[in-house]
Protein backbone atom coordinates (compact mmCIF):
# COMPACT_ATOMS: atom_id res chain seq x y z
CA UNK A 1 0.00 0.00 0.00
CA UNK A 2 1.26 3.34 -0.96
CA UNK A 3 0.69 6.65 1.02
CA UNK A 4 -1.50 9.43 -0.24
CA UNK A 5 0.39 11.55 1.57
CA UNK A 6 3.58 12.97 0.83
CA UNK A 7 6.14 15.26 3.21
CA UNK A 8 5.14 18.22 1.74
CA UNK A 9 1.26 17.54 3.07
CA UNK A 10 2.67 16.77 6.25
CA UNK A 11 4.49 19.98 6.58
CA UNK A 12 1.56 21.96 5.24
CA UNK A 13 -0.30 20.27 7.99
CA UNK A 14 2.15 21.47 10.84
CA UNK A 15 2.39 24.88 9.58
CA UNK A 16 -1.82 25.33 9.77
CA UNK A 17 -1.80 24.07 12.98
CA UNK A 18 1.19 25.81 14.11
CA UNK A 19 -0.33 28.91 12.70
CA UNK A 20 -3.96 28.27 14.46
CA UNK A 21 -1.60 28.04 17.87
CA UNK A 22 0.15 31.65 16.86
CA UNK A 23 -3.79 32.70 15.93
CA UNK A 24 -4.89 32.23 19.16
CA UNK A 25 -2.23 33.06 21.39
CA UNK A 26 -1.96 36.49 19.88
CA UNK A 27 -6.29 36.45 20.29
CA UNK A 28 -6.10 35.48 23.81
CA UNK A 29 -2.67 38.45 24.34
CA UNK A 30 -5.11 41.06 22.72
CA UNK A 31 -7.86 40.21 24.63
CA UNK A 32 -5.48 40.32 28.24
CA UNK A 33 -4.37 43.55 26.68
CA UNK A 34 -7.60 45.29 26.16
CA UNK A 35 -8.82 44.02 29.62
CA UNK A 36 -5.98 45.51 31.47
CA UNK A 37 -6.49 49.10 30.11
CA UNK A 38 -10.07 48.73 30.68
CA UNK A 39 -9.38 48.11 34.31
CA UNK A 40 -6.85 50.76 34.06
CA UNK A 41 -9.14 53.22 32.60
CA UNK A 42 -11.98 52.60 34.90
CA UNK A 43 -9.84 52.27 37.85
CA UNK A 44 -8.81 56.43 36.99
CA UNK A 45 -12.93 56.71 36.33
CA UNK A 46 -13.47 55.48 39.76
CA UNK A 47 -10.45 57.45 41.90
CA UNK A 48 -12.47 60.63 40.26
CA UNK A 49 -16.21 59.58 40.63
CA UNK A 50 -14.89 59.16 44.65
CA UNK A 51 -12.76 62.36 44.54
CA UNK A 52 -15.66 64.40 43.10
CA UNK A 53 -18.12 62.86 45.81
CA UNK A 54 -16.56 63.57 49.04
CA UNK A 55 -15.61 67.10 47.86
CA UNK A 56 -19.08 67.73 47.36
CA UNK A 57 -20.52 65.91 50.40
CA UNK A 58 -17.53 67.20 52.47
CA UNK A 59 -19.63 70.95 52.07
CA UNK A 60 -22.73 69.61 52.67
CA UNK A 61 -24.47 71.42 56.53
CA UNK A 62 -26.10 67.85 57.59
CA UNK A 63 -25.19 64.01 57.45
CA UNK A 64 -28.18 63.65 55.08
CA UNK A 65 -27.32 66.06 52.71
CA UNK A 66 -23.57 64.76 52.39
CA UNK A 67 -25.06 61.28 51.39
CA UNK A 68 -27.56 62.53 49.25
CA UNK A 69 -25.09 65.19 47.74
CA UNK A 70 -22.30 63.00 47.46
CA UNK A 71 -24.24 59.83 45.83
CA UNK A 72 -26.14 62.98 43.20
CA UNK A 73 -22.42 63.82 42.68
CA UNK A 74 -20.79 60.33 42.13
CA UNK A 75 -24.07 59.51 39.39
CA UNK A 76 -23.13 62.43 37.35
CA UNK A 77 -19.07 62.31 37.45
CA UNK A 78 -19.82 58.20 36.35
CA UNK A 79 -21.99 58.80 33.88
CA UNK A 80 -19.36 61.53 32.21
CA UNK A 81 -16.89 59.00 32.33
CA UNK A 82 -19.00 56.58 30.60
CA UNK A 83 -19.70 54.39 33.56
CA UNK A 84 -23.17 52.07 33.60
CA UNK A 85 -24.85 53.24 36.67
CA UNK A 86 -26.05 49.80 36.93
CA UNK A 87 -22.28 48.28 38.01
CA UNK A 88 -21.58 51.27 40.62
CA UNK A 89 -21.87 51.68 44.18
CA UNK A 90 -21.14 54.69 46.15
CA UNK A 91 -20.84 54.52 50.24
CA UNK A 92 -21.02 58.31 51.74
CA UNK A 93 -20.01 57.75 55.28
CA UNK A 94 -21.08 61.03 56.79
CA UNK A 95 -19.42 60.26 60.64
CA UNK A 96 -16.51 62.46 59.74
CA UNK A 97 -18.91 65.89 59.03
CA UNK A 98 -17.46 67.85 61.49
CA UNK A 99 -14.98 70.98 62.14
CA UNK A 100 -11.86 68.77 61.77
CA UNK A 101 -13.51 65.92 60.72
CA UNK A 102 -12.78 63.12 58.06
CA UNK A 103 -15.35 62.42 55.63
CA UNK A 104 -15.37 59.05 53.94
CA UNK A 105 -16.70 57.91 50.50
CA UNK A 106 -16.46 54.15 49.12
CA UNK A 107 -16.98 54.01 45.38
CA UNK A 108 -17.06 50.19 43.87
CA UNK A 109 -17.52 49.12 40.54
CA UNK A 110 -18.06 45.61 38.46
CA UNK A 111 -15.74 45.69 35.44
CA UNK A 112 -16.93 42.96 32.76
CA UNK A 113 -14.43 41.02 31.38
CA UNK A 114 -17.15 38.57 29.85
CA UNK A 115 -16.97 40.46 26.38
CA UNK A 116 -13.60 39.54 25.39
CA UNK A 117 -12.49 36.12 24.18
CA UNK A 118 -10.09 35.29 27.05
CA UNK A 119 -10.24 31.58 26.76
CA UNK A 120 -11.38 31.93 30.39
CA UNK A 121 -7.92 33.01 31.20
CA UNK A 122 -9.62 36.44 32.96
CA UNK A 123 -12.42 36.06 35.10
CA UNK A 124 -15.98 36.89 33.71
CA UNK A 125 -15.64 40.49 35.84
CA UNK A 126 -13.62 42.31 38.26
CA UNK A 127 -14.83 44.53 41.02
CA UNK A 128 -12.81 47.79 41.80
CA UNK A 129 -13.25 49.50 44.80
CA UNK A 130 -11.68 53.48 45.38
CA UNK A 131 -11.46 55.18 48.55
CA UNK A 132 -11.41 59.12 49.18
CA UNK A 133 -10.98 60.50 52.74
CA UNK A 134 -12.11 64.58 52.43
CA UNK A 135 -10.87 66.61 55.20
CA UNK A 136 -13.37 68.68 56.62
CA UNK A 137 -12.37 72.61 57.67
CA UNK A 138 -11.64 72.69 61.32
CA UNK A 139 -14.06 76.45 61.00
CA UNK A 140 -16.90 74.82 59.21
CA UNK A 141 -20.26 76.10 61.14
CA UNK A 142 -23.56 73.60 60.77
């Protein structure tokens, strides 16, 4: 019996699969690629939409205005940055609003990483979390 296949096959055959392994590891490099600088870019989103918040509940008079305030604040500073409301959470922690006080606001956000084709090397999404302490002025009247 004589075989249909020559060397020349044979190599043509390593080089497609070699080239599907090249194919995908580049796919799967992109993909890590593009994931990092979106959690790079939202990470900066977040660090502001925090930032923003406490400076603006940080003037508020009462406890429930710096929430309110500060939350009102946080929506608007996401949504420039392109952020999906949906994903974000923002903790005002009003304990520090007083003359010399700390004020504390918690912003978290759920990153999907579900989008890109990974080969489940990344998980399905990432949660970020940013932290802004706001002094308060040690003359500040209520």
């Amino acid at each position: 019996m004589t075989s249909h296949y020559s060397i020349q096959d044979r190599h043509r055959g390593s080089a497609t699969i070699e080239l599907l392994v090249v194919v995908v590891g580049l796919l799967a490099f992109t993909a890590g690629l593009v994931g990092v600088g979106r959690l790079t870019d939202t990470r900066a989103a977040l660090a502001g939409v925090a930032r923003e918040a406490a400076r603006v509940a940080a003037d508020a008079r009462t406890p429930a205005q710096a929430i309110h305030a500060g939350q009102q604040r946080a929506r608007l500073v996401a949504t420039g940055y392109g952020l999906n409301l949906a994903r974000l959470q923002v903790t005002v922690d009003p304990a520090g609003l007083l003359p010399g006080g700390t004020l504390n606001v918690t912003a978290s956000y759920r990153v999907p990483l579900d989008d890109l084709p990974t080969l489940r090397l990344l998980p399905g999404q990432v949660t970020l979390t940013a932290r802004q302490l706001e002094p308060i002025d040690p003359h500040k009247s209520r």
